[in-house]
Protein backbone atom coordinates (compact mmCIF):
# COMPACT_ATOMS: atom_id res chain seq x y z
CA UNK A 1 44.91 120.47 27.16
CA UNK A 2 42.79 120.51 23.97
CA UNK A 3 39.61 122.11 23.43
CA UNK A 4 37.61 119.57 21.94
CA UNK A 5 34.03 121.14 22.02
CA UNK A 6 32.06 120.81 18.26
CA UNK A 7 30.93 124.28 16.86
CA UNK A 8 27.25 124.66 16.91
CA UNK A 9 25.76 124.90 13.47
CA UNK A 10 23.67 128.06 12.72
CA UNK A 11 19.74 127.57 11.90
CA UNK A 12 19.15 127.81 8.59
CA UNK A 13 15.39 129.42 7.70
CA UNK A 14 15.42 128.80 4.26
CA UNK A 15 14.29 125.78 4.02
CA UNK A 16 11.33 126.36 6.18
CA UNK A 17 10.28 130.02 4.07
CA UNK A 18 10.41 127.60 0.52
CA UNK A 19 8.07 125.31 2.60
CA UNK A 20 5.65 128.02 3.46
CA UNK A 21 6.04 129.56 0.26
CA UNK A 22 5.35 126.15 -1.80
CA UNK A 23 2.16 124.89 0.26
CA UNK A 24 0.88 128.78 -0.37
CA UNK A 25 1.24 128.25 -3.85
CA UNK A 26 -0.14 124.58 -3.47
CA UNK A 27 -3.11 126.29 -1.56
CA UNK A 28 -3.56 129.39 -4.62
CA UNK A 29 -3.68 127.04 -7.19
CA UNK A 30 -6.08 124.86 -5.72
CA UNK A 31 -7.86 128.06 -5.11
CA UNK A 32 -7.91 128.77 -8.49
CA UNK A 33 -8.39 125.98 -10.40
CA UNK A 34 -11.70 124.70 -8.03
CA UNK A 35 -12.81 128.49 -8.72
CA UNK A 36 -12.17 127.95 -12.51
CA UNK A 37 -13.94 125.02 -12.37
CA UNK A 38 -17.48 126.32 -10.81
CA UNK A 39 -16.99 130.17 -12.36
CA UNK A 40 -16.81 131.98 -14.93
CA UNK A 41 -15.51 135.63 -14.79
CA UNK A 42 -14.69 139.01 -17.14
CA UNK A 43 -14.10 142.59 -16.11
CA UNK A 44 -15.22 143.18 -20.06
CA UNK A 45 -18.55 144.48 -18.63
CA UNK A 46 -20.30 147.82 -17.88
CA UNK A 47 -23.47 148.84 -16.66
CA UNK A 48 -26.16 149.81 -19.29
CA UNK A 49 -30.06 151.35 -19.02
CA UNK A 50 -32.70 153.01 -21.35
CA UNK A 51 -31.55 156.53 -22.58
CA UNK A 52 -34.15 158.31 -24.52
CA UNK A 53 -33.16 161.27 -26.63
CA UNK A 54 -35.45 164.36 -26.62
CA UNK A 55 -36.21 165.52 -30.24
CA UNK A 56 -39.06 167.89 -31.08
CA UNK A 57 -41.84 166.46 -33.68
CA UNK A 58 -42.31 170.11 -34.79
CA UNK A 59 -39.87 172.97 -35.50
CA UNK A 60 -40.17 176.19 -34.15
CA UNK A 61 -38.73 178.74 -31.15
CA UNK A 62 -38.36 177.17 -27.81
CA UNK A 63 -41.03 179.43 -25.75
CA UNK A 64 -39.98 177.53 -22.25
CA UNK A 65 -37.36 174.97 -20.92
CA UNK A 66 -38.79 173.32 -17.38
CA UNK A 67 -36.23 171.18 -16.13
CA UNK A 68 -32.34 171.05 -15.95
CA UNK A 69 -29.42 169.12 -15.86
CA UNK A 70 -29.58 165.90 -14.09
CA UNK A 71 -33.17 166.53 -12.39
CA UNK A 72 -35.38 163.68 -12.18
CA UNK A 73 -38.56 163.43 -13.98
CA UNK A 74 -41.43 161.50 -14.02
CA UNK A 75 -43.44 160.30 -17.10
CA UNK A 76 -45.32 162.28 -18.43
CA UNK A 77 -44.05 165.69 -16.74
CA UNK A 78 -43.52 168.68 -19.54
CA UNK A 79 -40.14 169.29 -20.41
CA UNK A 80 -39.87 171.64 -23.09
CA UNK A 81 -43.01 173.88 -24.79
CA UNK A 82 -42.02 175.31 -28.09
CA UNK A 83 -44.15 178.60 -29.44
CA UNK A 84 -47.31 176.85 -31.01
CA UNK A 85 -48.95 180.20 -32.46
CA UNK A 86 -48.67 178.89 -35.61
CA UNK A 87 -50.40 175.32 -34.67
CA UNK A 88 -53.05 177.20 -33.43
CA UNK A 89 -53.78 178.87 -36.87
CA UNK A 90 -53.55 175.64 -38.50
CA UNK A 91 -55.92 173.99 -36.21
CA UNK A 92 -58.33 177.24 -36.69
CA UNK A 93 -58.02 177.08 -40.53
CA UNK A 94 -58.62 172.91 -40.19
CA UNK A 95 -61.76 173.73 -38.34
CA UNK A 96 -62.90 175.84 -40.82
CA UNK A 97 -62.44 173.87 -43.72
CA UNK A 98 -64.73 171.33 -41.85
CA UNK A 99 -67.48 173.49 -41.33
CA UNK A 100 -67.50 174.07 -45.32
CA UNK A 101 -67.24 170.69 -46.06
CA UNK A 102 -69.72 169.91 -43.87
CA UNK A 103 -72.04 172.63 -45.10
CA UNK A 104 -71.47 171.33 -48.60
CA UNK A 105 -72.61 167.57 -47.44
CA UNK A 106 -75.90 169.61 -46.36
CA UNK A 107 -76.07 171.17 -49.58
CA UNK A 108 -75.84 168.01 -51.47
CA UNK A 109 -78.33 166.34 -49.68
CA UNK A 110 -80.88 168.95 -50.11
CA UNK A 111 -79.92 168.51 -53.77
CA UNK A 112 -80.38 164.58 -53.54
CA UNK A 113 -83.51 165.01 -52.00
CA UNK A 114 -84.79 167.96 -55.03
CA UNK A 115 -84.01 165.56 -57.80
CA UNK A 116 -85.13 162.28 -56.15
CA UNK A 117 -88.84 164.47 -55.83
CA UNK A 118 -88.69 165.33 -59.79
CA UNK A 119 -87.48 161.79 -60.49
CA UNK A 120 -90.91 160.66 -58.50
CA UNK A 121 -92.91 162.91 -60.55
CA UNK A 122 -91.47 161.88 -63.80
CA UNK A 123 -92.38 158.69 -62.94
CA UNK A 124 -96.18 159.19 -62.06
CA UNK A 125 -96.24 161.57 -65.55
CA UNK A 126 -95.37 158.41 -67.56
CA UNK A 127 -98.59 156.13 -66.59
CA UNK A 128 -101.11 158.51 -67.59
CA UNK A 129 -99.34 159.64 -70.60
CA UNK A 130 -98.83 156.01 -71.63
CA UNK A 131 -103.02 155.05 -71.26
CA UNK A 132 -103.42 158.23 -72.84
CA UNK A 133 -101.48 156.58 -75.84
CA UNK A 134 -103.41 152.95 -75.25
CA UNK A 135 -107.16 155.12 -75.53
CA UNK A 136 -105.55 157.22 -78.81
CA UNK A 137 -105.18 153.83 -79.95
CA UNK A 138 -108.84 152.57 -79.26
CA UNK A 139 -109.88 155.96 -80.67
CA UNK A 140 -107.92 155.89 -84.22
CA UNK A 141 -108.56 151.97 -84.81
CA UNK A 142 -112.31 152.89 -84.26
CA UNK A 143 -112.33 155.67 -86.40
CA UNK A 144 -110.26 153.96 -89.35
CA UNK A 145 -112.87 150.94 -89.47
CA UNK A 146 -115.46 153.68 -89.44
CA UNK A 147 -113.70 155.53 -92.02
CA UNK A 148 -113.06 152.22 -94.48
CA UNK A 149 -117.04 151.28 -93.58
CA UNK A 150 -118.45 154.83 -94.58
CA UNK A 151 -115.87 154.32 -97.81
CA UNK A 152 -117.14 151.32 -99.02
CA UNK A 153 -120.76 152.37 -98.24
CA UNK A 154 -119.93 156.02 -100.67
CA UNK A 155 -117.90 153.57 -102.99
CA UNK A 156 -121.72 151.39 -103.67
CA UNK A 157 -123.33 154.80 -103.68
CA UNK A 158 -125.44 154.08 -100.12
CA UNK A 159 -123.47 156.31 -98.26
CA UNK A 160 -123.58 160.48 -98.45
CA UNK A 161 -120.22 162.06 -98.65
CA UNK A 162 -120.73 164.01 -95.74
CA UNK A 163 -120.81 160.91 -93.39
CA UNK A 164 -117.18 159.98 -95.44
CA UNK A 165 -115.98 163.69 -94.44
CA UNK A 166 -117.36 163.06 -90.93
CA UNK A 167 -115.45 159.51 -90.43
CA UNK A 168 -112.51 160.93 -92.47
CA UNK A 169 -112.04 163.82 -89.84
CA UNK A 170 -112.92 161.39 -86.78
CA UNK A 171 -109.60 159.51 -88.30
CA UNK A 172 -107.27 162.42 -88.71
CA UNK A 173 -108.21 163.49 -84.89
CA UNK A 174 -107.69 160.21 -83.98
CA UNK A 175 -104.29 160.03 -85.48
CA UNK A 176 -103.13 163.88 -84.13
CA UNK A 177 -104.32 162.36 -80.59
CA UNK A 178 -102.27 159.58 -80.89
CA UNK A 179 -99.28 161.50 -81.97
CA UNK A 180 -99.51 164.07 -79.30
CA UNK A 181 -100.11 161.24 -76.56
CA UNK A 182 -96.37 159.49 -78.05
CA UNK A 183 -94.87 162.91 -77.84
CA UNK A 184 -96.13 163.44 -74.15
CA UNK A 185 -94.51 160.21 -73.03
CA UNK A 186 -91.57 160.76 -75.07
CA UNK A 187 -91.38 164.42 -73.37
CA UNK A 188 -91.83 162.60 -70.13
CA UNK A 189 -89.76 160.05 -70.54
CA UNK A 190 -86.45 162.09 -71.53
CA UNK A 191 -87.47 164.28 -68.13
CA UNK A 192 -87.59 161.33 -66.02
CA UNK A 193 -84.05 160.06 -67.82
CA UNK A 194 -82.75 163.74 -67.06
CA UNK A 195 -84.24 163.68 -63.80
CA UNK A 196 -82.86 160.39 -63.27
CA UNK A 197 -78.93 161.81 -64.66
CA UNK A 198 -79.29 164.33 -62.26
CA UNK A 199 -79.83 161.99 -59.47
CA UNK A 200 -76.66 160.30 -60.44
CA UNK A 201 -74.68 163.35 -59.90
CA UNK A 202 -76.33 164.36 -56.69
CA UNK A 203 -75.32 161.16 -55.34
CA UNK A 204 -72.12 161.33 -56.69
CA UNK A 205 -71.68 164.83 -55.27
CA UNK A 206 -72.78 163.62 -52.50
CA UNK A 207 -70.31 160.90 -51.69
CA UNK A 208 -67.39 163.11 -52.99
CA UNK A 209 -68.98 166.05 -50.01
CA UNK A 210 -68.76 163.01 -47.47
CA UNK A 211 -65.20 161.85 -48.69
CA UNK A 212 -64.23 165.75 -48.32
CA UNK A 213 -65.35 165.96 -44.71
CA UNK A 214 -63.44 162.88 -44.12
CA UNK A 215 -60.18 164.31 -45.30
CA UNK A 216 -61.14 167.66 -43.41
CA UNK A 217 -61.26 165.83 -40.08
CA UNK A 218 -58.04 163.61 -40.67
CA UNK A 219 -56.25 167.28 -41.65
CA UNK A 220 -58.04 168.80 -38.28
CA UNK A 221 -56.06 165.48 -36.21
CA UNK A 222 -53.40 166.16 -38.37
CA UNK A 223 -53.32 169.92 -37.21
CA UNK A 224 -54.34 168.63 -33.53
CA UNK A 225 -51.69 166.39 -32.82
CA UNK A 226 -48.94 168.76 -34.24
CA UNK A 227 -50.51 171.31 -32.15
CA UNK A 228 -49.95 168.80 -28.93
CA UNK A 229 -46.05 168.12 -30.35
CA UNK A 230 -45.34 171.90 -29.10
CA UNK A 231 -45.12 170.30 -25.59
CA UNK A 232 -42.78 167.98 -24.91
CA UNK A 233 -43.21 165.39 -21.81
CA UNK A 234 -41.22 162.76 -20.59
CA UNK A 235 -41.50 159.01 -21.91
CA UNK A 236 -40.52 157.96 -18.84
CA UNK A 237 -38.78 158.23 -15.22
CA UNK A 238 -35.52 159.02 -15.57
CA UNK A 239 -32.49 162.08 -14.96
CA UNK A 240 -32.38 164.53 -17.25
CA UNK A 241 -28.67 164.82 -19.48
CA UNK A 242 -26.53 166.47 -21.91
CA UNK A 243 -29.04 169.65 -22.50
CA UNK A 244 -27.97 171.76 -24.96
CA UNK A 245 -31.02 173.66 -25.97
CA UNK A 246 -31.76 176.95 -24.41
CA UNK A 247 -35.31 179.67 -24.59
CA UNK A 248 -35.92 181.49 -27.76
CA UNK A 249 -34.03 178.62 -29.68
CA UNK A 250 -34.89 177.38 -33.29
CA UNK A 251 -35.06 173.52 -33.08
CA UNK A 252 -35.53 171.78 -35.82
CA UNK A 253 -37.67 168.37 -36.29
CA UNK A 254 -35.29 165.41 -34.70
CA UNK A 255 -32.87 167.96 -33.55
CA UNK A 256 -30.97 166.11 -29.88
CA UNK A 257 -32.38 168.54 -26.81
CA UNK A 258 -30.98 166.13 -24.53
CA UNK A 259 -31.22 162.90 -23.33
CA UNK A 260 -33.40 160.92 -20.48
CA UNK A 261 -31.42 158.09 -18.57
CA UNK A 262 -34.53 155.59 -17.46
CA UNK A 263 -32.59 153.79 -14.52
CA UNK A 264 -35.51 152.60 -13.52
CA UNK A 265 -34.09 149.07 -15.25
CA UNK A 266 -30.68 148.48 -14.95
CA UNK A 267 -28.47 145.64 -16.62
CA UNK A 268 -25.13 144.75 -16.65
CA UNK A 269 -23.65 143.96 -20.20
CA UNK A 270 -20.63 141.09 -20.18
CA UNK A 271 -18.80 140.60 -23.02
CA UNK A 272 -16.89 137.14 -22.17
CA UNK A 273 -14.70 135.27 -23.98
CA UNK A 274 -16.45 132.44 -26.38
CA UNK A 275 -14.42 129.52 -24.95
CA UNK A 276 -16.17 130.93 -21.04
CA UNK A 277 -19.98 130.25 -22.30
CA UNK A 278 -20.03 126.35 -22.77
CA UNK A 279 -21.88 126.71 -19.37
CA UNK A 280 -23.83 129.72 -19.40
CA UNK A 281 -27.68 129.13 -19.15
CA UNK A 282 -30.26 131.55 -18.69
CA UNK A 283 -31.23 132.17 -15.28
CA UNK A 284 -27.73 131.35 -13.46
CA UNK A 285 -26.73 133.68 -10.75
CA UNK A 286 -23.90 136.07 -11.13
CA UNK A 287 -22.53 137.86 -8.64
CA UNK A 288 -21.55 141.67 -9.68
CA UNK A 289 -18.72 143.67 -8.32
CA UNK A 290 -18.78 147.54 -9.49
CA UNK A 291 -15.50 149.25 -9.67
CA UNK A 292 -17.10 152.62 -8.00
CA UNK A 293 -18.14 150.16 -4.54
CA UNK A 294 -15.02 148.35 -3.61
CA UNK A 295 -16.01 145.44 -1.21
CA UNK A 296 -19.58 146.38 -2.01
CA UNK A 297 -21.20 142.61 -4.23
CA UNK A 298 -24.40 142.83 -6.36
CA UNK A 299 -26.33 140.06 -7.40
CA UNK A 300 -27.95 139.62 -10.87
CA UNK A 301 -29.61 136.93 -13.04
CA UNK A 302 -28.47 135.67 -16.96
CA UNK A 303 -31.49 136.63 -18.82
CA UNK A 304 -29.94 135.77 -22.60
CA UNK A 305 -26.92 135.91 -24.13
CA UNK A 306 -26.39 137.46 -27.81
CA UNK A 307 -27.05 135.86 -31.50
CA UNK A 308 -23.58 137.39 -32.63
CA UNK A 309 -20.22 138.09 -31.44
CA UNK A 310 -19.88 141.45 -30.83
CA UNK A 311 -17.21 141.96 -33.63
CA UNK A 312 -20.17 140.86 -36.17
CA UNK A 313 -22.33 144.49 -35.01
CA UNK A 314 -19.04 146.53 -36.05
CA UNK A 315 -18.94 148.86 -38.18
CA UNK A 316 -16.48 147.37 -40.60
CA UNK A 317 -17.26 143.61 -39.95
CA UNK A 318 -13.82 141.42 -40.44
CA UNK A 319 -13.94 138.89 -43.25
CA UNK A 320 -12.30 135.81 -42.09
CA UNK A 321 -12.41 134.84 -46.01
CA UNK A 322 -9.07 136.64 -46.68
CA UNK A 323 -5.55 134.79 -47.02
CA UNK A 324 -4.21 136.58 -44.13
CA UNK A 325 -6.55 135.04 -41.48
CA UNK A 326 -5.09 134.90 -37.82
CA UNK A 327 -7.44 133.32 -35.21
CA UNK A 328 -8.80 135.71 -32.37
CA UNK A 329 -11.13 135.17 -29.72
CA UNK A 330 -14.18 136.38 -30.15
CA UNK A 331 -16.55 138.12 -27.11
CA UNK A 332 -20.22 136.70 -26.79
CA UNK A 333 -22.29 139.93 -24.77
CA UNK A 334 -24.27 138.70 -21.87
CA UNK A 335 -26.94 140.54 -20.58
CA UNK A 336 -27.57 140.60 -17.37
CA UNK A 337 -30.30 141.70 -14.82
CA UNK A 338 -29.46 143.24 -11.51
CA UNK A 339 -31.99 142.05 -8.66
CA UNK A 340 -33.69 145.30 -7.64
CA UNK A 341 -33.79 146.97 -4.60
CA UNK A 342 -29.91 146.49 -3.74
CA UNK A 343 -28.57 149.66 -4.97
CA UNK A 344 -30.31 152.55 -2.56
CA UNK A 345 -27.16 152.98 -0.67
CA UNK A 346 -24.49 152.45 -3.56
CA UNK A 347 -26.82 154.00 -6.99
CA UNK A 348 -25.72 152.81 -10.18
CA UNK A 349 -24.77 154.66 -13.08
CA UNK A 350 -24.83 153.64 -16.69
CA UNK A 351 -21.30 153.21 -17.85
CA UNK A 352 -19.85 152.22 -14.84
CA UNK A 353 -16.75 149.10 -14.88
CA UNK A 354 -17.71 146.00 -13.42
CA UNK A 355 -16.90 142.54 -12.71
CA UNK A 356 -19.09 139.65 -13.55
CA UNK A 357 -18.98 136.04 -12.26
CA UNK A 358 -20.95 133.42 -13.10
CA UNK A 359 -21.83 130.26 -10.62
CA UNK A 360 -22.03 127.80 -13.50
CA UNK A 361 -21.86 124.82 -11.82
């Protein structure tokens, strides 16, 4: 008898693994596209902060060195103190040169004051010399009418000839009177004029004295504030990096001692892509994910985004007016600011690799 019986067909899997596969790439792609559609995101981005270099205002031999690498400072804590001997002579030699100056001020003054007194008596010599001129006057007409009276009267024969002689010599007195009163005035005239010249230069001594003492006590700040250059403080809080200066060192002005990272304001710098910022306003959220803190998200804030494509702050700029032009997409850098007070757990270096995405809609 014949075995009829059907075989019994094996269970194929396949079918049901392309399913599952197909509806998870369904499900990723709706992922993505409804996350492309509400962010933007680049990994173009890297912490940045304030890092002050260190450069002496003065040169001279590094007398003391107070901190070291990658100690924390506050502002206003000395750093460095360079050997200020020399600052102090300048400042001595400053001060001195003021005293003189001001001495010579005094000195002019004095002389003002001698010469303003002889200009004053000048002046009261003129009056009296010039009345003394007015009563010559009086005197010599007087005497020449009584002179041409007494003539006539000696000319008709009624006068004597001594009372001519008499009236002749009241005339010549009269007339030597006069001259010696003109010559007083004129002698006290050109001493009031001299008088008055050397009140001009007194004054003029004077100012230039004053104009000395000012330039005395701007070379006295001068020497001052060079003097306070020999120690070196902090601008700010911050670590202290990349020393390279040791004691007994000649630094010159501007030389790099080393550098002071201020993390005391931290921002995140995104470079995206120009065709990702038709979006972007100022003040969107962004969350920030730092390559150091896996798992670990930041928040920050868009506080502007840049003028110029980054390519336009290079060194050698590209001109896009040459026959060879090929079309690249250009970076626009974002800055943005981390919300504070997130990072005592996980600190933040500048330099570090992060992520950026932006909740634009």
């Amino acid at each position: 008898m014949e075995n009829t019986e059907t075989p019994k067909k094996k269970f194929n899997p396949a079918p049901y693994i392309l399913g599952v596969v197909a509806i998870a790439v369904i499900i990723f792609v709706i992922k993505k596209v409804t996350y492309s559609m509400h962010n933007e995101d680049t990994d173009n981005s890297q912490i940045e902060c304030n890092i002050s270099p260190i450069v002496p205002k003065v040169a001279g031999f590094i007398e003391e060195i107070r901190v070291r690498d990658n100690q924390f400072v506050h502002k206003g804590d000395t750093l460095v103190r360079i050997d200020d001997r020399d600052l102090q002579l300048k400042v001595k030699q400053a001060e001195v040169a003021l005293a003189n100056a001001e001495a010579n001020v005094e000195l002019s003054k004095a002389s003002q004051s001698s010469t303003t007194a002889n200009v004053n008596v000048a002046s009261k010599d003129i009056n009296p010399a010039q009345s003394a001129i007015d009563a010559a006057q009086v005197r010599l007409t007087q005497a020449q009418q009584d002179y041409e009276r007494f003539k006539k009267l000696f000319d008709l024969g009624s006068g004597t000839q001594q009372q001519l002689d008499n009236a002749t010599a009241a005339r010549d007195l009269a007339q030597k009177q006069l001259e010696q009163a003109q010559k007083s005035v004129a002698s006290y005239q050109a001493r009031f004029a001299a008088s008055s010249s050397n009140l001009d230069v007194s004054k003029n001594n004077l100012k230039v004295a004053q104009i000395q003492v000012e330039q005395r006590k701007e070379e006295l700040d001068l020497a001052k504030l060079n003097l306070s250059y020999a120690t070196i403080t902090a601008p700010a809080d911050g670590y202290v990096s990349k020393k390279s200066v040791q004691p007994g060192q000649l630094v010159s002005v501007g030389q790099n001692l080393f550098a002071l990272v201020d993390e005391g304001e931290i921002w995140v710098m995104a470079n995206f892509k120009e065709t990702q910022i038709e979006k972007m306003k100022v003040g969107q959220k962004v969350k920030i994910e730092v390559d150091a803190y896996p798992g670990k998200d930041f928040e920050g804030t868009i506080e502007s985004l840049s003028a110029a494509t980054g390519s336009k702050f290079a060194l050698l700029p590209p001109d896009n007016a040459t026959g060879n032009f090929v079309k690249v997409v250009q970076r626009i850098p974002v800055k943005i600011i981390i919300d504070k007070n997130q990072n005592k757990e996980y600190p933040l270096r500048a330099g570090m690799n992060v992520k950026a995405v932006v909740k634009v809609s």
